[in-house]
N, C-alpha and C. Protein backbone atom coordinates (compact mmCIF):
# COMPACT_ATOMS: atom_id res chain seq x y z
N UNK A 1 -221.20 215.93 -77.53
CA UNK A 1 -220.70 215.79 -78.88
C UNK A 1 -219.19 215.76 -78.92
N UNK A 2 -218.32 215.36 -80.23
CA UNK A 2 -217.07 215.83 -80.13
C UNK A 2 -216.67 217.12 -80.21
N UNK A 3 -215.33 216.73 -79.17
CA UNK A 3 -215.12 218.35 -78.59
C UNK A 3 -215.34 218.89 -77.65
N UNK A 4 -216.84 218.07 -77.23
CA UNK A 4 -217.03 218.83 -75.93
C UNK A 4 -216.07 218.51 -74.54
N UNK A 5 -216.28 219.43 -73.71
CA UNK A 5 -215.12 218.95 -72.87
C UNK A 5 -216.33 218.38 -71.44
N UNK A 6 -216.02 217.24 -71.18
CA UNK A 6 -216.58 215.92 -70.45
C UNK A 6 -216.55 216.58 -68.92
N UNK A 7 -217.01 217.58 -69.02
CA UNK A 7 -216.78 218.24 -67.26
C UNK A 7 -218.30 218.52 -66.71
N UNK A 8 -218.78 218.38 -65.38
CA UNK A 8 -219.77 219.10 -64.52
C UNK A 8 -219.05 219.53 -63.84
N UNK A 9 -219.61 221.41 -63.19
CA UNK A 9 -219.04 221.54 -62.64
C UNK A 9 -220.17 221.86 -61.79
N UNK A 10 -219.84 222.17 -60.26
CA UNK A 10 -221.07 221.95 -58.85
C UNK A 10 -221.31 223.83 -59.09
N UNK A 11 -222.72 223.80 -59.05
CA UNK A 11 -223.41 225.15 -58.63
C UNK A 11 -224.04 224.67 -57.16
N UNK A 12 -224.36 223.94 -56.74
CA UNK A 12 -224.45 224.30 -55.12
C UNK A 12 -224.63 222.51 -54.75
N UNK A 13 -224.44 223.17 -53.15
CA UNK A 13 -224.13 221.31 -52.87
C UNK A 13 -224.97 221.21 -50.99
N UNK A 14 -225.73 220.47 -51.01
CA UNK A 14 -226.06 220.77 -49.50
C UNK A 14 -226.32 218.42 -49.23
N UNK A 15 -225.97 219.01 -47.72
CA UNK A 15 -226.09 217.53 -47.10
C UNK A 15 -227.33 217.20 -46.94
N UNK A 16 -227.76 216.08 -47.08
CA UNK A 16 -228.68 215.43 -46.31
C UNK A 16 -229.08 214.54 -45.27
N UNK A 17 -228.01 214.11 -45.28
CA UNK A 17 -227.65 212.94 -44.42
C UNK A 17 -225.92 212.81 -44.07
N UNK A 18 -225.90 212.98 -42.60
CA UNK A 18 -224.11 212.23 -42.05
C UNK A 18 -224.28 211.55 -41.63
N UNK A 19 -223.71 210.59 -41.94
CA UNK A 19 -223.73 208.99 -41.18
C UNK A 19 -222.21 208.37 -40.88
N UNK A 20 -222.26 207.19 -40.38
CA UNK A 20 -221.22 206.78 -40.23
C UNK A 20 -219.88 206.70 -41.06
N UNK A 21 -220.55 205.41 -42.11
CA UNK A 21 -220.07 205.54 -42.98
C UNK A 21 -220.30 206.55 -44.51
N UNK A 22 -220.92 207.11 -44.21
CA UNK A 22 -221.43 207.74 -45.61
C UNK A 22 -221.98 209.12 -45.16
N UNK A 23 -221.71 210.13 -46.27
CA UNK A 23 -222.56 211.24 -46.36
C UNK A 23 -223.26 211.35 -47.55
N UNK A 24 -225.03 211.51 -47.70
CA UNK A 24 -225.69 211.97 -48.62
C UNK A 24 -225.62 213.25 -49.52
N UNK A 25 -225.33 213.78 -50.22
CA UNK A 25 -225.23 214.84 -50.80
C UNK A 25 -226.34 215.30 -52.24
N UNK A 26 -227.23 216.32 -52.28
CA UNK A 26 -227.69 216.62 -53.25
C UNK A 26 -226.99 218.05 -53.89
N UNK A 27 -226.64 217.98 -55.66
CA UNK A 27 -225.62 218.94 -55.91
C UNK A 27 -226.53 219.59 -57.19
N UNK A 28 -226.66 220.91 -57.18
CA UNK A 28 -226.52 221.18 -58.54
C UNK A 28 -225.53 221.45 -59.61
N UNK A 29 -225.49 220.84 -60.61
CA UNK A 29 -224.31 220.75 -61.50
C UNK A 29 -225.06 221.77 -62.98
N UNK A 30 -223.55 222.30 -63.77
CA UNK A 30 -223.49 222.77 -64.65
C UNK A 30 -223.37 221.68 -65.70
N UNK A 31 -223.79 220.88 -66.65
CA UNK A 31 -223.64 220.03 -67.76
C UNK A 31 -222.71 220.71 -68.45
N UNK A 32 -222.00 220.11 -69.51
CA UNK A 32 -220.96 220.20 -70.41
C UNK A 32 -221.44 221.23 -71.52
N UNK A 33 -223.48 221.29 -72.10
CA UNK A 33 -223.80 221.99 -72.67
C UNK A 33 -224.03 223.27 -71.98
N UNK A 34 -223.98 223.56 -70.78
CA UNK A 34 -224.43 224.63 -70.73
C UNK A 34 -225.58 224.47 -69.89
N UNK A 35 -226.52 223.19 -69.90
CA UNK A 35 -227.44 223.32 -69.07
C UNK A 35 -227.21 222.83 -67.62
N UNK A 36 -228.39 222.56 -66.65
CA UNK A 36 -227.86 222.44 -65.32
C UNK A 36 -228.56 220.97 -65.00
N UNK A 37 -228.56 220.29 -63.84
CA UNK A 37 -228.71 218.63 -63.69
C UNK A 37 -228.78 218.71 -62.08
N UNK A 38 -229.41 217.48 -61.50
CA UNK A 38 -229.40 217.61 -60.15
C UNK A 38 -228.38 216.08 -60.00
N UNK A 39 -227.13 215.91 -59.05
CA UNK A 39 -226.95 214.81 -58.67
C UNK A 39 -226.73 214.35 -57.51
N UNK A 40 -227.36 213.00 -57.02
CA UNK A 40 -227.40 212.69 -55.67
C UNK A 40 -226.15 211.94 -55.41
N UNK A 41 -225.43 212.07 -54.23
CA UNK A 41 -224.26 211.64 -53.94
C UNK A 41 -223.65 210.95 -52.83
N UNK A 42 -223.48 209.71 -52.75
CA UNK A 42 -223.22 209.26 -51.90
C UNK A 42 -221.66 209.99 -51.42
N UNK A 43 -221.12 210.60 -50.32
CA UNK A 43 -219.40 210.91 -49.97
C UNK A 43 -219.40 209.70 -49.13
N UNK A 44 -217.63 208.81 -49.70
CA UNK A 44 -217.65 207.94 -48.97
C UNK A 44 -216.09 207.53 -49.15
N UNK A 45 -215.61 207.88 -47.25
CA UNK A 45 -214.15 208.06 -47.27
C UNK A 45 -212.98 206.90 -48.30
N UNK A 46 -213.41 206.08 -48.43
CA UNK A 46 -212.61 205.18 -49.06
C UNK A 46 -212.19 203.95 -48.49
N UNK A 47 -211.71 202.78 -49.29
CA UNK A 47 -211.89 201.64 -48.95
C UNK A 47 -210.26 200.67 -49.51
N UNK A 48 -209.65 199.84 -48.43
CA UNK A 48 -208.94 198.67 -49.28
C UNK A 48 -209.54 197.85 -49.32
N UNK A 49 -209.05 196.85 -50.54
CA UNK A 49 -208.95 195.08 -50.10
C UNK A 49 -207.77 194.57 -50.78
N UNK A 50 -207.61 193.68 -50.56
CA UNK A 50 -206.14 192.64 -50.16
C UNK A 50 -206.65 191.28 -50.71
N UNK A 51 -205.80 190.41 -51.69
CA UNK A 51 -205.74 189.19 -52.10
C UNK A 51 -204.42 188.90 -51.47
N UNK A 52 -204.60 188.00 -50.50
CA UNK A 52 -203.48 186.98 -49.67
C UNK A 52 -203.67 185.71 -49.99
N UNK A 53 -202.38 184.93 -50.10
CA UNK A 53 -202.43 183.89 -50.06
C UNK A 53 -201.85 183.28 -48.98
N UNK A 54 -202.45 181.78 -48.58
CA UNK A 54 -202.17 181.45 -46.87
C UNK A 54 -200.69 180.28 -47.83
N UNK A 55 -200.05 179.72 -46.70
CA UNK A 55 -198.92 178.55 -46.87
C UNK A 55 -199.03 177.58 -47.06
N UNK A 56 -200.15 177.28 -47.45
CA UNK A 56 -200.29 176.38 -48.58
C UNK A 56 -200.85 176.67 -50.18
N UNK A 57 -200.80 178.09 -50.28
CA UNK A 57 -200.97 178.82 -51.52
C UNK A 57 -202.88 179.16 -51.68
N UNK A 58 -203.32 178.55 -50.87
CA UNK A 58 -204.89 179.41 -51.53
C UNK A 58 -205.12 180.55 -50.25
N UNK A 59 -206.15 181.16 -51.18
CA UNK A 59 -206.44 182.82 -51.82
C UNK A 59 -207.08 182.24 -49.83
N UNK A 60 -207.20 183.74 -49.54
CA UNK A 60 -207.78 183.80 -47.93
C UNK A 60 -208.81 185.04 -48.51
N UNK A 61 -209.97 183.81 -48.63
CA UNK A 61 -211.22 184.90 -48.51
C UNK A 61 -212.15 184.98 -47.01
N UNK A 62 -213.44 186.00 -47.02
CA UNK A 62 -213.99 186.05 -46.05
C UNK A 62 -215.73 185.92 -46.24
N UNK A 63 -216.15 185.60 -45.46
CA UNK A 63 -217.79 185.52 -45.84
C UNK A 63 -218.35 186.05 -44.33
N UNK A 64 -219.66 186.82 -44.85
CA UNK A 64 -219.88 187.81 -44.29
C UNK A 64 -221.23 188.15 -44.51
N UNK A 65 -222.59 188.32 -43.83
CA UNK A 65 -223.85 189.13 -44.14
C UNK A 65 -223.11 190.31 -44.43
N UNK A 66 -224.34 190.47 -45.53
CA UNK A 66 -224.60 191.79 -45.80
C UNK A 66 -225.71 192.32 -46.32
N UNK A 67 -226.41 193.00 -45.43
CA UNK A 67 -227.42 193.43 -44.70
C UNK A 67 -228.09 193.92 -46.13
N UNK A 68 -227.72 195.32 -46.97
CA UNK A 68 -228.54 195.73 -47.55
C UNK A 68 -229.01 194.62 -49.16
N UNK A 69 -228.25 193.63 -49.53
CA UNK A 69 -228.50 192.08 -50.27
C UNK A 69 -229.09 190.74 -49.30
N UNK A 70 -229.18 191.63 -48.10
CA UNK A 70 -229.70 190.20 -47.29
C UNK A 70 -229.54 188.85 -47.52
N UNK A 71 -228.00 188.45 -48.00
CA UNK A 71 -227.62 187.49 -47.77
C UNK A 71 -225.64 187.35 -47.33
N UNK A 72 -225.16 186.55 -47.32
CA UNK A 72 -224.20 186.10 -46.75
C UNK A 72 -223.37 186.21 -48.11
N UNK A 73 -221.95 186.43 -48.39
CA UNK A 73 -221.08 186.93 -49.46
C UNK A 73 -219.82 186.28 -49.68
N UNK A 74 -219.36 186.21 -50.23
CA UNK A 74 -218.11 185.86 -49.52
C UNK A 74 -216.80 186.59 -50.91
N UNK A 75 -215.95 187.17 -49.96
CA UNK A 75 -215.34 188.81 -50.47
C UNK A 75 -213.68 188.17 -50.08
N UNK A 76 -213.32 189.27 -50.44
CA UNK A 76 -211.55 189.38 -50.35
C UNK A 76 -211.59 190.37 -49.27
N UNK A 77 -210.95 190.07 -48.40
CA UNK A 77 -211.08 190.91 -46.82
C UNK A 77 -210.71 192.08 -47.13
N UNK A 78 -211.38 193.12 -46.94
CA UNK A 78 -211.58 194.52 -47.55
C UNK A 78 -212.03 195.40 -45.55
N UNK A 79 -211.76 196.49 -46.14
CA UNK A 79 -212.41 197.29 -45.17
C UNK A 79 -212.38 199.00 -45.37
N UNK A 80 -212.92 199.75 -44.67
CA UNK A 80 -213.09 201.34 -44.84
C UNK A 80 -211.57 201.96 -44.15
N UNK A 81 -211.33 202.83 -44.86
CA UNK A 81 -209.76 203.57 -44.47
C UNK A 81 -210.32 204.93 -43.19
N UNK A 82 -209.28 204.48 -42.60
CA UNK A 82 -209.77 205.45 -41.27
C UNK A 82 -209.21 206.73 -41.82
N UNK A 83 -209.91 208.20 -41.59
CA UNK A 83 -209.70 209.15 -41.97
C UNK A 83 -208.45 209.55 -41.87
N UNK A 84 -207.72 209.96 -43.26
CA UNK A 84 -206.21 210.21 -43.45
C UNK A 84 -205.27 209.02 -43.38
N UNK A 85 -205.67 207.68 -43.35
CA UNK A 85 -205.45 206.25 -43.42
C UNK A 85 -204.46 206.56 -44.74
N UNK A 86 -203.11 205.95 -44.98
CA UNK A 86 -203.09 205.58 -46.56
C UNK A 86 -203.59 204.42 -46.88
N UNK A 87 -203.54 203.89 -48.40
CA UNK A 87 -204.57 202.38 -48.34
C UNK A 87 -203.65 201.49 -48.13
N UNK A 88 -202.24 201.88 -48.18
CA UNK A 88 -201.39 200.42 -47.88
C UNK A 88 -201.87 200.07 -46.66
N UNK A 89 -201.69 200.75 -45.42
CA UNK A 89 -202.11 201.01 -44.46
C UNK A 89 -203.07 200.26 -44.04
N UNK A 90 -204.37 200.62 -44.84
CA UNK A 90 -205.56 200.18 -44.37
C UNK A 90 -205.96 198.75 -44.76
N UNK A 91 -205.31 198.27 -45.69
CA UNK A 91 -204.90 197.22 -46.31
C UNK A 91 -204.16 196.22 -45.88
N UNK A 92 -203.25 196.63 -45.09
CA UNK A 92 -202.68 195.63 -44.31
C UNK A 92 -203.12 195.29 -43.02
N UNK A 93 -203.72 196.35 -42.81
CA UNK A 93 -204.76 196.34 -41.20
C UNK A 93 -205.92 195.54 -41.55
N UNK A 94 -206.98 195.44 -42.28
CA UNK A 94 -207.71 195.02 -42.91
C UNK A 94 -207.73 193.23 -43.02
N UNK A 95 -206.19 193.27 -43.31
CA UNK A 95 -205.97 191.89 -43.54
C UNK A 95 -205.82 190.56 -42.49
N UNK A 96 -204.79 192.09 -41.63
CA UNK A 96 -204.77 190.82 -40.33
C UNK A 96 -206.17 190.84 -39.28
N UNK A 97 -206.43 191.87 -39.58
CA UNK A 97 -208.13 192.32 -38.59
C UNK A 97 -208.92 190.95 -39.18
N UNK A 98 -209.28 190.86 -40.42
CA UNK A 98 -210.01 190.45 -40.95
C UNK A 98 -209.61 188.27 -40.89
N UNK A 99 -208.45 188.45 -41.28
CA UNK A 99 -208.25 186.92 -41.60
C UNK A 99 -207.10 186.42 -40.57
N UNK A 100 -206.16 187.07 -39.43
CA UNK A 100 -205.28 186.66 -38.94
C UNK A 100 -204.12 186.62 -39.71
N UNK A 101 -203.67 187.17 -40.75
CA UNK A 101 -202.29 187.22 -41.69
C UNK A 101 -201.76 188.15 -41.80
N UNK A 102 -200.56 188.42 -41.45
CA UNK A 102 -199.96 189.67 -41.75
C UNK A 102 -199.14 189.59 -42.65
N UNK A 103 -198.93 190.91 -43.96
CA UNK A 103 -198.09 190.79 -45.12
C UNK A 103 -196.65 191.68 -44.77
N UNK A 104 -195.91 191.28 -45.44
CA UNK A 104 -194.20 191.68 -45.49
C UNK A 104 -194.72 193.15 -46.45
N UNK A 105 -195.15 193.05 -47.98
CA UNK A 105 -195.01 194.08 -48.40
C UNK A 105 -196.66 193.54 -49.64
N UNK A 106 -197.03 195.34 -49.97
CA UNK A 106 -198.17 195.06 -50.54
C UNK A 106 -198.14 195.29 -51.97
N UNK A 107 -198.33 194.16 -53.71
CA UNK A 107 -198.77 195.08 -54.83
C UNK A 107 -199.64 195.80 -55.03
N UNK A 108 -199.74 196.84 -55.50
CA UNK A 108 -201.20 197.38 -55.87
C UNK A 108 -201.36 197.14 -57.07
N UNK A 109 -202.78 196.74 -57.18
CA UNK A 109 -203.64 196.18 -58.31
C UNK A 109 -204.40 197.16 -58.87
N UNK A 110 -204.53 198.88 -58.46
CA UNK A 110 -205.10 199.52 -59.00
C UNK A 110 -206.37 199.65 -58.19
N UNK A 111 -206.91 200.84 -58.90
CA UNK A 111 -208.33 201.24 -57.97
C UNK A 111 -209.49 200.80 -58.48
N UNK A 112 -210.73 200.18 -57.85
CA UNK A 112 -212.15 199.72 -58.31
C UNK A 112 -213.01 200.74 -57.88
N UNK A 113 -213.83 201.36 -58.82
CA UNK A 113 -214.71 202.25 -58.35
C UNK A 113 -216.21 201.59 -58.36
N UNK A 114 -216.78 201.26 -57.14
CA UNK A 114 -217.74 200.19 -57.37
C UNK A 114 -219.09 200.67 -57.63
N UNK A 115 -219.27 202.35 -58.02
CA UNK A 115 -220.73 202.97 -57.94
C UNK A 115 -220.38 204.32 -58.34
N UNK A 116 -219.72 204.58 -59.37
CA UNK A 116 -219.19 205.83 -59.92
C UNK A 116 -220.51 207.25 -60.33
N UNK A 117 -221.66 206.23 -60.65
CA UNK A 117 -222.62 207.04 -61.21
C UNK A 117 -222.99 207.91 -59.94
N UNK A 118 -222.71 207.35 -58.77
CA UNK A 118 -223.60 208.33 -57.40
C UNK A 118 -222.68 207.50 -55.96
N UNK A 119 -221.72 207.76 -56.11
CA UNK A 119 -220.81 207.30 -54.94
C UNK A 119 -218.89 207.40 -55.37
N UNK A 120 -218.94 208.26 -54.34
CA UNK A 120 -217.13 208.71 -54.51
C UNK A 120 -216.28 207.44 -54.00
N UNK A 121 -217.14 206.39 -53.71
CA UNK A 121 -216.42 205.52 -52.98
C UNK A 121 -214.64 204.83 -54.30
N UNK A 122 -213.64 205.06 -53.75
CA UNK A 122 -212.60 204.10 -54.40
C UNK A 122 -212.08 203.47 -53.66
N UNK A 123 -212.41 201.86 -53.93
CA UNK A 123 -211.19 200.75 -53.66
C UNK A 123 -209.83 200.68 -54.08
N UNK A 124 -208.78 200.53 -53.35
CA UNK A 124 -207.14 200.39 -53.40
C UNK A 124 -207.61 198.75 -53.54
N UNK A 125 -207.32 198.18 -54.53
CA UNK A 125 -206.95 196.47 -54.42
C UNK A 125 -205.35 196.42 -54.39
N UNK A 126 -205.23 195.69 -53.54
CA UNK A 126 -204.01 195.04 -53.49
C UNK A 126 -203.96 193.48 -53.55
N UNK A 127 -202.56 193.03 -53.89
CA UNK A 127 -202.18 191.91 -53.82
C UNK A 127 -200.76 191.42 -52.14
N UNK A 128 -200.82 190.87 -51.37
CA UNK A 128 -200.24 190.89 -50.42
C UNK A 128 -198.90 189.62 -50.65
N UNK A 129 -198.02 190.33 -50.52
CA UNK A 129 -196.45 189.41 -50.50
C UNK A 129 -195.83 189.35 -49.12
N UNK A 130 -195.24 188.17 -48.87
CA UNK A 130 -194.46 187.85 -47.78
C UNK A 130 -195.29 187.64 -46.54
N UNK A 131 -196.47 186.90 -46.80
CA UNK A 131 -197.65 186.58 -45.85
C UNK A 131 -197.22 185.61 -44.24
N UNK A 132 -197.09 186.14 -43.30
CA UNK A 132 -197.50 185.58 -41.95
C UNK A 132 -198.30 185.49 -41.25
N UNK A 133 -198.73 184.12 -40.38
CA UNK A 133 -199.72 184.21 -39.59
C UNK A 133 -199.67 184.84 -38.16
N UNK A 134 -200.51 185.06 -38.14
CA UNK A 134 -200.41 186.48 -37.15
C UNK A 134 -201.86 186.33 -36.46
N UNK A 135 -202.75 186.97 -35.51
CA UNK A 135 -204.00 187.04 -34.83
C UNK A 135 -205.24 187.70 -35.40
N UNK A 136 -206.54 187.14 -35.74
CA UNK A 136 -207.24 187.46 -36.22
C UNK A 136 -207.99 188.77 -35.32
N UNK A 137 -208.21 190.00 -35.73
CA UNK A 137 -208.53 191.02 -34.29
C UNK A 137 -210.56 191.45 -34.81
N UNK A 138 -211.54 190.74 -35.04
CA UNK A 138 -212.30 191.26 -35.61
C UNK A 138 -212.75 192.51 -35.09
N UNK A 139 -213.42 193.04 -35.17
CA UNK A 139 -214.24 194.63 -34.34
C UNK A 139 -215.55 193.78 -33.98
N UNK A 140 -216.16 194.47 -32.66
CA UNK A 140 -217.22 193.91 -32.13
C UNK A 140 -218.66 193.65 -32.57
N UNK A 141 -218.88 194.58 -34.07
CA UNK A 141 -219.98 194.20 -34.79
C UNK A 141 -219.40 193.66 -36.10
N UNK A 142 -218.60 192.95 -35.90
CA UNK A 142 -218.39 191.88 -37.16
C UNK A 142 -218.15 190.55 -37.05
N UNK A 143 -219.01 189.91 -37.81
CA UNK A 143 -219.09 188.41 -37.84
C UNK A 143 -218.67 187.98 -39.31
N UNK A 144 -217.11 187.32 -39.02
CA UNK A 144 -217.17 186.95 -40.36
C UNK A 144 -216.64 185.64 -40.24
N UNK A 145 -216.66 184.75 -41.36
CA UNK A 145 -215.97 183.54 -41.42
C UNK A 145 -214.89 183.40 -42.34
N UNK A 146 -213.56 182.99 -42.29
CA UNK A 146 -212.72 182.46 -42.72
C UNK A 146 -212.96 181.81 -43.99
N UNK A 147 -212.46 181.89 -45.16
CA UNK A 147 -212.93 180.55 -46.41
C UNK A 147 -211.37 180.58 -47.21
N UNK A 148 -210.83 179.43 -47.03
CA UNK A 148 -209.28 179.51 -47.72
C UNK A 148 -210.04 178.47 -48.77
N UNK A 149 -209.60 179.14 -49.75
CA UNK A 149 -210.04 178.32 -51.27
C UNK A 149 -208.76 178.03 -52.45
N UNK A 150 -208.33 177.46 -53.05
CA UNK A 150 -207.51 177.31 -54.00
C UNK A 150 -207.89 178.11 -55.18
N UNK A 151 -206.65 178.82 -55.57
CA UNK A 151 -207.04 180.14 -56.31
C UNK A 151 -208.32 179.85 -57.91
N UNK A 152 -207.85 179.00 -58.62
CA UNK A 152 -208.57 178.63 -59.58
C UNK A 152 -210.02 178.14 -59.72
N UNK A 153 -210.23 177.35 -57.92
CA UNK A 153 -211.48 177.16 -57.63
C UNK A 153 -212.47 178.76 -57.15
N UNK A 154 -211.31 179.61 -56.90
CA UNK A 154 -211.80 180.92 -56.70
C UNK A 154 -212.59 181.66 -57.84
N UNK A 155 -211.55 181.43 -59.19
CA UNK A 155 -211.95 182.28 -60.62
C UNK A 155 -212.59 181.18 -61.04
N UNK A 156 -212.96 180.60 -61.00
CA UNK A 156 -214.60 179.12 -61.61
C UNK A 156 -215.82 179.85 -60.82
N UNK A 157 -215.35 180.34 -59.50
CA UNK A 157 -216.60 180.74 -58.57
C UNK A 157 -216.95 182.08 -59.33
N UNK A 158 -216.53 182.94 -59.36
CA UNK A 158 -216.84 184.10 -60.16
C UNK A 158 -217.31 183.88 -61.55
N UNK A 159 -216.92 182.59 -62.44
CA UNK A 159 -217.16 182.29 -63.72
C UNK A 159 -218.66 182.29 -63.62
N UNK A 160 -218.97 181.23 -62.12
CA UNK A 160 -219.96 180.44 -62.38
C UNK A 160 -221.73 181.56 -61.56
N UNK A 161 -220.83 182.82 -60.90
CA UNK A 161 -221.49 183.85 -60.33
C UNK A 161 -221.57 183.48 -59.35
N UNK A 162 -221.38 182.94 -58.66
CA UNK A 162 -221.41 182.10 -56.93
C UNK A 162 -220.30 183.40 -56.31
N UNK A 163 -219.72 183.99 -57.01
CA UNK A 163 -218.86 184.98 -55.88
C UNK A 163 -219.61 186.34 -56.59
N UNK A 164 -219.85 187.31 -56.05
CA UNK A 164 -220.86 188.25 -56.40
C UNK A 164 -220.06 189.66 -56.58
N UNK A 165 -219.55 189.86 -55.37
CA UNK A 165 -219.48 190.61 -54.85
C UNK A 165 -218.23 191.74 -55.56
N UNK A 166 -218.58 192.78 -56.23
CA UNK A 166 -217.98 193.78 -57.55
C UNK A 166 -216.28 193.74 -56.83
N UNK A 167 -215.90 194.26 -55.74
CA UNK A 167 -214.36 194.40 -55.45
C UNK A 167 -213.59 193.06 -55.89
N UNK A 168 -214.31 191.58 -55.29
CA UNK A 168 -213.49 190.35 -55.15
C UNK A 168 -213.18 189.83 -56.60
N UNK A 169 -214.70 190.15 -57.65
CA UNK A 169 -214.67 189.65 -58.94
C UNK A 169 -213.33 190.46 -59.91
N UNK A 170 -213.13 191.79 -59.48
CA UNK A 170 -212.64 192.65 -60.11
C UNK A 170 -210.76 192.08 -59.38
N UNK A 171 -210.87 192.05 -58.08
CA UNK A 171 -209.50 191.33 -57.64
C UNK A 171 -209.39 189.89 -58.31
N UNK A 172 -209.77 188.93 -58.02
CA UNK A 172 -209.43 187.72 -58.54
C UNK A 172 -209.27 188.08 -60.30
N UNK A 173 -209.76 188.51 -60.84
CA UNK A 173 -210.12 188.38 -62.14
C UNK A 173 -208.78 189.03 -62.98
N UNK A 174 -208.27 190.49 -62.22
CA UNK A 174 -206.83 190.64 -62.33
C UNK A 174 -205.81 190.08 -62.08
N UNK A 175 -205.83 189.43 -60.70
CA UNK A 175 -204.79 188.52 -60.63
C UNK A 175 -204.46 187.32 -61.63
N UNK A 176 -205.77 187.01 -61.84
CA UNK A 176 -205.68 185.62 -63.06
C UNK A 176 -204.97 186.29 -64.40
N UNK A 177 -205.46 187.31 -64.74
CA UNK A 177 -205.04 187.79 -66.09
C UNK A 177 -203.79 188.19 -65.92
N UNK A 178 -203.40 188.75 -64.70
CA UNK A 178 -201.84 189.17 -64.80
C UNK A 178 -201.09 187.76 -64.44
N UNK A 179 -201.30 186.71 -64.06
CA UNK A 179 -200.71 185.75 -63.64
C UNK A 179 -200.38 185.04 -65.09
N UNK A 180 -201.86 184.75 -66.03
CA UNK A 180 -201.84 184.48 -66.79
C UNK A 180 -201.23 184.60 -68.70
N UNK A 181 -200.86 186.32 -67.72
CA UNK A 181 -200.03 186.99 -68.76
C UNK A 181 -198.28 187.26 -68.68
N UNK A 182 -198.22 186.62 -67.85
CA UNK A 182 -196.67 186.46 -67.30
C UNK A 182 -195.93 187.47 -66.41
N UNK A 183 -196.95 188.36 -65.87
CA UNK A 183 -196.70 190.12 -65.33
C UNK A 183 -197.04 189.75 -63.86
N UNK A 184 -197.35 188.36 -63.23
CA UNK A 184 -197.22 188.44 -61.65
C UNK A 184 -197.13 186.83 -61.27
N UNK A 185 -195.94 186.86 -60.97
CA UNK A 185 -195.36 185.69 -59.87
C UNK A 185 -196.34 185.30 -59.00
N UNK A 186 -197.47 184.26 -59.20
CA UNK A 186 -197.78 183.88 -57.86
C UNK A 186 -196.72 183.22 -56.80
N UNK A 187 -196.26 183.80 -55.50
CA UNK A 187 -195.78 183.12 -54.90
C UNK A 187 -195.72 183.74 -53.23
């Protein structure tokens, strides 16, 4: 109701699962009224992604299976922050790991929380300035492909749902609006 103050707070918390990337968590929580709630929780260290543009100006995306949609995606080269990582950091590592480009300096676009109801996971989006080509370094269980697209054919793809994937829609979709609103220089 109004007034109330919008808080749970944890009465007990036990693991279920450690995994690589992720820890399971079941918590009991205190509700805002007074009563109590069970919530399941994904812990999950955190994540960048990076909108680069290559030298001839389009967006450097990546396409990629992904296993638990069982199909193939195609994303803004993103990756998991190594523990105590900052996201510029992981973000710029990310970028040249992922696509062969290395950036001079990074904007941040703000954080995407892609599963708030049951996952701590937050994305750092960035935007990448002063782009060089540099060596693509993938890791040994990743297969990805390269897709340089022209930015506008990028935000039609998201219009048209052909780009899916919650971080890339949420990156492209800012960049257009801030581009479009006179608050970011593509260049």
């Amino acid at each position: 109701g109004e007034g109330m103050e919008l808080i749970e707070k944890t009465i007990s918390s036990r693991t279920l699962y450690k995994g690589r990337i992720l820890n399971l968590k079941v918590d009991e929580v205190t509700l805002p009224n007074g009563g109590t709630s069970v919530r399941e929780v994904i812990a999950h260290g955190g994540a960048a992604a990076v909108a680069a543009f290559d030298e001839e100006g389009k967006l450097l995306l990546v396409r990629q299976y992904r296993y638990p949609v069982g199909s193939a995606l195609t994303e803004l080269p993103a990756g998991k922050l190594e523990p105590g990582e900052a996201p510029e950091t992981g973000a710029a590592r990310e970028l040249e790991e992922e696509t062969g480009y290395r950036c001079g300096r990074l904007l941040p676009l703000g954080r995407y929380l892609p599963a708030a109801a049951y996952d701590t996971e937050v994305i750092h989006l960035y935007l990448a300035q002063e782009v060089t080509v540099s060596h693509q370094k993938l890791d040994e269980d990743e297969f990805l492909s390269l897709v340089r697209m022209p930015f506008e054919e990028a935000v039609q793809k998201v219009l048209d749902g052909e780009i899916e994937d919650g971080k890339t829609i949420a990156g492209i979709l800012k960049i257009k609006a801030l581009t479009d609103a006179g608050r970011l220089p593509l260049n």
